[in-house]
PDB file of N, CA and C in Angstrom:
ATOM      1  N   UNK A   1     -37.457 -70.300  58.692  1.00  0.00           N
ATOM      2  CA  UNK A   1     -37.186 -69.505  57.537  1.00  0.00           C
ATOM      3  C   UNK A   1     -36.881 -68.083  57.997  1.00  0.00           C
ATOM      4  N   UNK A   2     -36.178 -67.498  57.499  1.00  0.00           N
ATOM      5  CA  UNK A   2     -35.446 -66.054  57.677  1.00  0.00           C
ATOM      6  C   UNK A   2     -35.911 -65.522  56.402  1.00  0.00           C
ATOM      7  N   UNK A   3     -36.215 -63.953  56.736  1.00  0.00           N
ATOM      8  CA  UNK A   3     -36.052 -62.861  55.494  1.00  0.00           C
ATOM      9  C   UNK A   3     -35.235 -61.760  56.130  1.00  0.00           C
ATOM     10  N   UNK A   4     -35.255 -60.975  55.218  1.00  0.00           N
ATOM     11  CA  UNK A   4     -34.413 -59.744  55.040  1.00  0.00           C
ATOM     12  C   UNK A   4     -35.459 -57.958  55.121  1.00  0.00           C
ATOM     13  N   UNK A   5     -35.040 -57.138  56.155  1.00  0.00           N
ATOM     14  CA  UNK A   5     -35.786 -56.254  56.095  1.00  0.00           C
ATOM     15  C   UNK A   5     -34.724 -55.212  56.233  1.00  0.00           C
ATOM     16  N   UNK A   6     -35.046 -53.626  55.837  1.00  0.00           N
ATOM     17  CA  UNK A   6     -34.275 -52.760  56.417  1.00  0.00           C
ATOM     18  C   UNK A   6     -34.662 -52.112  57.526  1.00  0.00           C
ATOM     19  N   UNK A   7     -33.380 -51.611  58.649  1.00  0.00           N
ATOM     20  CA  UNK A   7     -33.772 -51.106  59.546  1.00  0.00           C
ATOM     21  C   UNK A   7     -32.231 -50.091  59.848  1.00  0.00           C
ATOM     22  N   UNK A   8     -32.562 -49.472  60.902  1.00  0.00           N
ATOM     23  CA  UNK A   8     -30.992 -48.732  61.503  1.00  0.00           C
ATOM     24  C   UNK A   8     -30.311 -49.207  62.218  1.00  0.00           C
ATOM     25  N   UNK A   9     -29.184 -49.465  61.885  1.00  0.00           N
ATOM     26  CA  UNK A   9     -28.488 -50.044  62.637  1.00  0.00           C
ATOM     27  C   UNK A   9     -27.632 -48.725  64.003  1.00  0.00           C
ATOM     28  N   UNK A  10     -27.278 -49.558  65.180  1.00  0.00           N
ATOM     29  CA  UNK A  10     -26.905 -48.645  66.512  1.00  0.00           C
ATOM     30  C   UNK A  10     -25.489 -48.577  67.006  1.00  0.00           C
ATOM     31  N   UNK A  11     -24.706 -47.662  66.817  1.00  0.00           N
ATOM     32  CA  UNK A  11     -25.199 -46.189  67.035  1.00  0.00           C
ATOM     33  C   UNK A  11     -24.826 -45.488  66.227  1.00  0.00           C
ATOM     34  N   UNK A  12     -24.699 -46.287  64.319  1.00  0.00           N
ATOM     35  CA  UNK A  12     -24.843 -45.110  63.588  1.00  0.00           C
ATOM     36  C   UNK A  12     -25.941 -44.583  63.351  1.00  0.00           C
ATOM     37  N   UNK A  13     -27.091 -45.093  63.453  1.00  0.00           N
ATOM     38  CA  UNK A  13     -28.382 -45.011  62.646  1.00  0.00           C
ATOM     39  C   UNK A  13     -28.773 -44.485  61.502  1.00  0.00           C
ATOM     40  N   UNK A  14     -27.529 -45.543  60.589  1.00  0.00           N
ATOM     41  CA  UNK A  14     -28.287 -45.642  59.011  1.00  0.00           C
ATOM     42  C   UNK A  14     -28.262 -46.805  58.731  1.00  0.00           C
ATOM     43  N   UNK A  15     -28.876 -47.064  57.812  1.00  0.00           N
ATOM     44  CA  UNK A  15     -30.023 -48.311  57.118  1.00  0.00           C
ATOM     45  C   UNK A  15     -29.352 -49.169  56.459  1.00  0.00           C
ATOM     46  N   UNK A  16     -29.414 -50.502  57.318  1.00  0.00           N
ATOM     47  CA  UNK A  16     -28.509 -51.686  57.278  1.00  0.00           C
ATOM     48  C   UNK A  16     -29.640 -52.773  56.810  1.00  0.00           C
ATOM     49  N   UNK A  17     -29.393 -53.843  56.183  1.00  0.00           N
ATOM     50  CA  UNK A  17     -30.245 -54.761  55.953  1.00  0.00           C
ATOM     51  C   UNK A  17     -29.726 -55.746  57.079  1.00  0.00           C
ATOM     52  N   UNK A  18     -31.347 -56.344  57.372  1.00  0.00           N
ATOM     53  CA  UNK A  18     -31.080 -56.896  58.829  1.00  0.00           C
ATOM     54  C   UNK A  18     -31.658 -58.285  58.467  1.00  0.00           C
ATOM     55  N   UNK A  19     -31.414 -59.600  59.609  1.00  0.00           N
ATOM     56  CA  UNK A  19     -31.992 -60.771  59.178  1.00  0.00           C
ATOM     57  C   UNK A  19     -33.393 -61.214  60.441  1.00  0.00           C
ATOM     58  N   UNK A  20     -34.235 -61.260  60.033  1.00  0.00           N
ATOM     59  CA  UNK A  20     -35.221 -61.644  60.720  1.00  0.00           C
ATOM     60  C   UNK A  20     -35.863 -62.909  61.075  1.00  0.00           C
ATOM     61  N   UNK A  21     -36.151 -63.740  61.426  1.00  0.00           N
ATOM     62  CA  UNK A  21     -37.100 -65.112  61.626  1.00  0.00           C
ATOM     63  C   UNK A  21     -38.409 -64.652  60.702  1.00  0.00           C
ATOM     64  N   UNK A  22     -39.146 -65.005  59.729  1.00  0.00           N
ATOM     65  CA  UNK A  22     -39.900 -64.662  59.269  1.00  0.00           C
ATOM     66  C   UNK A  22     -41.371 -64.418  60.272  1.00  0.00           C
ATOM     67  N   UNK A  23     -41.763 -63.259  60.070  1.00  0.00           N
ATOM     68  CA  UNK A  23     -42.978 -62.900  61.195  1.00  0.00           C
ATOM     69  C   UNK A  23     -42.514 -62.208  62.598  1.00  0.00           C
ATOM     70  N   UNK A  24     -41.390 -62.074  62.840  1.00  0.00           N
ATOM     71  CA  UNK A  24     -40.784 -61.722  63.915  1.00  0.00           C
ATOM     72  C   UNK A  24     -39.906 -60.103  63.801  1.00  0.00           C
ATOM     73  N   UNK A  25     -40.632 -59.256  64.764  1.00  0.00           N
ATOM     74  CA  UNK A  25     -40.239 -57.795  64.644  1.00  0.00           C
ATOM     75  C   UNK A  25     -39.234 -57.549  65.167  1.00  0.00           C
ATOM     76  N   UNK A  26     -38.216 -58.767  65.475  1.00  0.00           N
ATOM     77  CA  UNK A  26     -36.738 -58.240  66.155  1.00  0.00           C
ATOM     78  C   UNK A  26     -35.593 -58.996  65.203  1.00  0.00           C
ATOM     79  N   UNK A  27     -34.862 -58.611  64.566  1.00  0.00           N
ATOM     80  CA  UNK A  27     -33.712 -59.307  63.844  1.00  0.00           C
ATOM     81  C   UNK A  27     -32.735 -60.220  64.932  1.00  0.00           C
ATOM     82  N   UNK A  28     -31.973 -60.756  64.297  1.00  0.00           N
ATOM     83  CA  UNK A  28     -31.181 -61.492  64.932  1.00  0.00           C
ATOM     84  C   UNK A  28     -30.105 -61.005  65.941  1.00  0.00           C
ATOM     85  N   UNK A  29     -29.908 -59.384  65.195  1.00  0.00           N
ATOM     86  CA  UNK A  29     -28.751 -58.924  65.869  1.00  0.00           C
ATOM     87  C   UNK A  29     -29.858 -57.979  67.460  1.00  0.00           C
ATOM     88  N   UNK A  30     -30.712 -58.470  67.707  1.00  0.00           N
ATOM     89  CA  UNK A  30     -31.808 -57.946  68.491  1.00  0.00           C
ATOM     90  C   UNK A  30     -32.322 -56.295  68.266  1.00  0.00           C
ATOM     91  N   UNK A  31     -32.435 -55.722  67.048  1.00  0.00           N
ATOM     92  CA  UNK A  31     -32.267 -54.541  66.900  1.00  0.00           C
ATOM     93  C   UNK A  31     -34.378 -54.787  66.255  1.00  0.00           C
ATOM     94  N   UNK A  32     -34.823 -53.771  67.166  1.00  0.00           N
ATOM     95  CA  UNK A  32     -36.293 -53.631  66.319  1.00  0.00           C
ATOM     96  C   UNK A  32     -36.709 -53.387  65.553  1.00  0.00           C
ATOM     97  N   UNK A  33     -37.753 -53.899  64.527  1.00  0.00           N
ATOM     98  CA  UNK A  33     -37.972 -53.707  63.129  1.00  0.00           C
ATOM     99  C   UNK A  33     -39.598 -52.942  62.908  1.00  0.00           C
ATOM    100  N   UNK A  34     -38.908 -51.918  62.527  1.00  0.00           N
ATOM    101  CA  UNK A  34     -40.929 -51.398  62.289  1.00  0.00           C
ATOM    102  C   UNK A  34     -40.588 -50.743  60.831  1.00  0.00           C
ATOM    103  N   UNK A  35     -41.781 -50.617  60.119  1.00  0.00           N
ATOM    104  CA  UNK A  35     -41.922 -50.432  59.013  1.00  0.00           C
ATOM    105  C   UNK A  35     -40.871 -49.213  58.367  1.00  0.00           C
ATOM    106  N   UNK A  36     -40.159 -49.097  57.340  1.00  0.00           N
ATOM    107  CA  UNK A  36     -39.159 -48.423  56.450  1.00  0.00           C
ATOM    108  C   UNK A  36     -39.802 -48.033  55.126  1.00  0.00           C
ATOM    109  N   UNK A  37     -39.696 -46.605  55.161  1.00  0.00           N
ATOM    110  CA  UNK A  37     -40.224 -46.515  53.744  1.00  0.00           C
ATOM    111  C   UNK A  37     -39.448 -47.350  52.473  1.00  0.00           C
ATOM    112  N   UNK A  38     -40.451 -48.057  51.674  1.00  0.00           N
ATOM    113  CA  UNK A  38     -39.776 -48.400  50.841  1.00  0.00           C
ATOM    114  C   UNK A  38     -38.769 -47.975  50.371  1.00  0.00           C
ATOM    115  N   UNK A  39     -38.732 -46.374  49.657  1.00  0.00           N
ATOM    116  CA  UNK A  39     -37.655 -45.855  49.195  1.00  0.00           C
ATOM    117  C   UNK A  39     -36.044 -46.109  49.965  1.00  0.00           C
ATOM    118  N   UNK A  40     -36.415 -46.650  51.315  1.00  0.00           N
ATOM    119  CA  UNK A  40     -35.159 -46.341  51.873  1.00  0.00           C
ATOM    120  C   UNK A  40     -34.604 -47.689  51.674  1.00  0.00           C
ATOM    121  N   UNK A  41     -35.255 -48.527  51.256  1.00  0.00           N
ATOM    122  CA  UNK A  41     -34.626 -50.028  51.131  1.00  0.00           C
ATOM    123  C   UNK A  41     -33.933 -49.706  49.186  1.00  0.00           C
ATOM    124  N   UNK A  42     -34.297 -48.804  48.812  1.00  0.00           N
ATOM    125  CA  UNK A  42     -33.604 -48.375  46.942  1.00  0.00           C
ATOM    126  C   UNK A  42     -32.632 -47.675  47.734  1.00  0.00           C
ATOM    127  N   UNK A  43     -31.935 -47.237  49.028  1.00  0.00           N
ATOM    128  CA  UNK A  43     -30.904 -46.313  49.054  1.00  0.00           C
ATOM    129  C   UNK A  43     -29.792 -47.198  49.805  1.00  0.00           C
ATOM    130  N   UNK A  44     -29.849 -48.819  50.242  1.00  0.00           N
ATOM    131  CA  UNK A  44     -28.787 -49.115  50.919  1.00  0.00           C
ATOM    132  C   UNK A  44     -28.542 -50.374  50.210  1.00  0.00           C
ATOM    133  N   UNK A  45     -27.003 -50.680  50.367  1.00  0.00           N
ATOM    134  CA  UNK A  45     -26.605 -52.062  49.970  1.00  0.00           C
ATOM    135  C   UNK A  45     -25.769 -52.566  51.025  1.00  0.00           C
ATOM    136  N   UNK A  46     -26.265 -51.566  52.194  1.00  0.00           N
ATOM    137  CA  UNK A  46     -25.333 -52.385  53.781  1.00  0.00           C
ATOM    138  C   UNK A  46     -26.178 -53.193  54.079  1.00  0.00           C
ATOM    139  N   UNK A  47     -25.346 -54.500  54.715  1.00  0.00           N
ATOM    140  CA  UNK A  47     -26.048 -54.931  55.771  1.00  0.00           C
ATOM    141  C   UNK A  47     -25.735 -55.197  57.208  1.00  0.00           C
ATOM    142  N   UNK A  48     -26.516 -55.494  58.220  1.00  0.00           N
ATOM    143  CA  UNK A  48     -25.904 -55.503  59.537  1.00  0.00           C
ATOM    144  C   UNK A  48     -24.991 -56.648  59.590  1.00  0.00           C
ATOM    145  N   UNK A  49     -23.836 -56.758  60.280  1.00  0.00           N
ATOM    146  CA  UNK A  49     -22.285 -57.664  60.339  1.00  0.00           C
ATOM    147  C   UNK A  49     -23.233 -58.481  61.421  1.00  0.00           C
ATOM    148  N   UNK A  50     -23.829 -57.831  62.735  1.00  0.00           N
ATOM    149  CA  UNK A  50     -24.142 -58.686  63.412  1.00  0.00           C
ATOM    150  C   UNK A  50     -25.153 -59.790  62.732  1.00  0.00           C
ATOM    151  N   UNK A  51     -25.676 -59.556  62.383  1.00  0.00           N
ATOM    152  CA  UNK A  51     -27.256 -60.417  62.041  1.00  0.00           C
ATOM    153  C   UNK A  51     -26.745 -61.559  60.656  1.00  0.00           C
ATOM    154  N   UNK A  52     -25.512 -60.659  60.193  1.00  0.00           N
ATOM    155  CA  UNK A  52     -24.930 -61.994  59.009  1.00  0.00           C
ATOM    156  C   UNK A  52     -24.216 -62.776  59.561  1.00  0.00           C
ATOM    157  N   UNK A  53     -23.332 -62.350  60.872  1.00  0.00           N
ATOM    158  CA  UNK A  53     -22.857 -63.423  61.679  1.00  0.00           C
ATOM    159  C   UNK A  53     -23.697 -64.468  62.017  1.00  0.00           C
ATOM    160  N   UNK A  54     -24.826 -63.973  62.886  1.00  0.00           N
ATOM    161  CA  UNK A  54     -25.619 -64.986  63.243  1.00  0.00           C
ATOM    162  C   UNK A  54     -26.330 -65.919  62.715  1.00  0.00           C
ATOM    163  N   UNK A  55     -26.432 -65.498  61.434  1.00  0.00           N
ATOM    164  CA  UNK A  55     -27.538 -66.217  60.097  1.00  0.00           C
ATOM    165  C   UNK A  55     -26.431 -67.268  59.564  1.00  0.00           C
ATOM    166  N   UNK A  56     -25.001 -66.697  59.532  1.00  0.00           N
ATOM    167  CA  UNK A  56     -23.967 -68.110  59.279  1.00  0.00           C
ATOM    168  C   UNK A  56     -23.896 -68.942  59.853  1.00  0.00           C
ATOM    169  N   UNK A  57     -23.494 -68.697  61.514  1.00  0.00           N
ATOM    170  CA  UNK A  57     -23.876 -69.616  62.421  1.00  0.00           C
ATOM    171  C   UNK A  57     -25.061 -70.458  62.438  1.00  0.00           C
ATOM    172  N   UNK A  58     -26.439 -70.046  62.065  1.00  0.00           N
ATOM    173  CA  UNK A  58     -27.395 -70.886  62.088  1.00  0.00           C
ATOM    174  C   UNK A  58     -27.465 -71.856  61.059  1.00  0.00           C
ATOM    175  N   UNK A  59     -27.036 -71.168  59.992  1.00  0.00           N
ATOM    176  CA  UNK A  59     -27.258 -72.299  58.666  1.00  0.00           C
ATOM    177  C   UNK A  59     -25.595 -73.108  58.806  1.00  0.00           C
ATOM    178  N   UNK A  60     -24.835 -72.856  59.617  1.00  0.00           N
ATOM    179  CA  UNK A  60     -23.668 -73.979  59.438  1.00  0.00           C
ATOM    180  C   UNK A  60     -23.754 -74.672  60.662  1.00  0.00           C
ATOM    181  N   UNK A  61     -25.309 -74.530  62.026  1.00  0.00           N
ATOM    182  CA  UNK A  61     -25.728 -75.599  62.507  1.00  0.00           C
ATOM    183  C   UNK A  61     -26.211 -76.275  61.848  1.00  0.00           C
ATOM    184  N   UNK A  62     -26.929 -76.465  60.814  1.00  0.00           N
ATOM    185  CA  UNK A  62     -27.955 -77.018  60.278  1.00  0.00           C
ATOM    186  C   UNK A  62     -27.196 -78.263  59.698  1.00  0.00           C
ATOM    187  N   UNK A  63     -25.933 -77.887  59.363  1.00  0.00           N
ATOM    188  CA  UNK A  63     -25.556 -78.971  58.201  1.00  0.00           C
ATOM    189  C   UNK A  63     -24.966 -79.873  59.577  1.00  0.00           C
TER     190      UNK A  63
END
């Protein structure tokens, strides 16, 4: 199972929604995840390209 957290993405460092393994502090696109003030997850509707790549790829292994 995967969730969704915000973090910064590199080397703009602003706040991309990233895909995670649930319980796991590194997203897919290997970028580290430590805590975001809430507020900053009410200020973005990006998300990281890498980590949605990879989350397609996984769920169109599956099938």
């Amino acid at each position: 199972m995967y969730e969704m957290h915000v973090g910064i993405t590199t080397p703009d460092g602003v706040f991309v929604w990233h895909v995670a393994p649930v319980g796991n502090p590194t997203a897919l696109c290997g970028q580290s995840l430590h805590g975001v003030p809430t507020e900053e997850r009410d200020r973005t509707d990006r998300h990281c390209a890498s980590c949605m790549h990879s989350f397609q790829e996984l769920m169109n292994d599956r099938n």
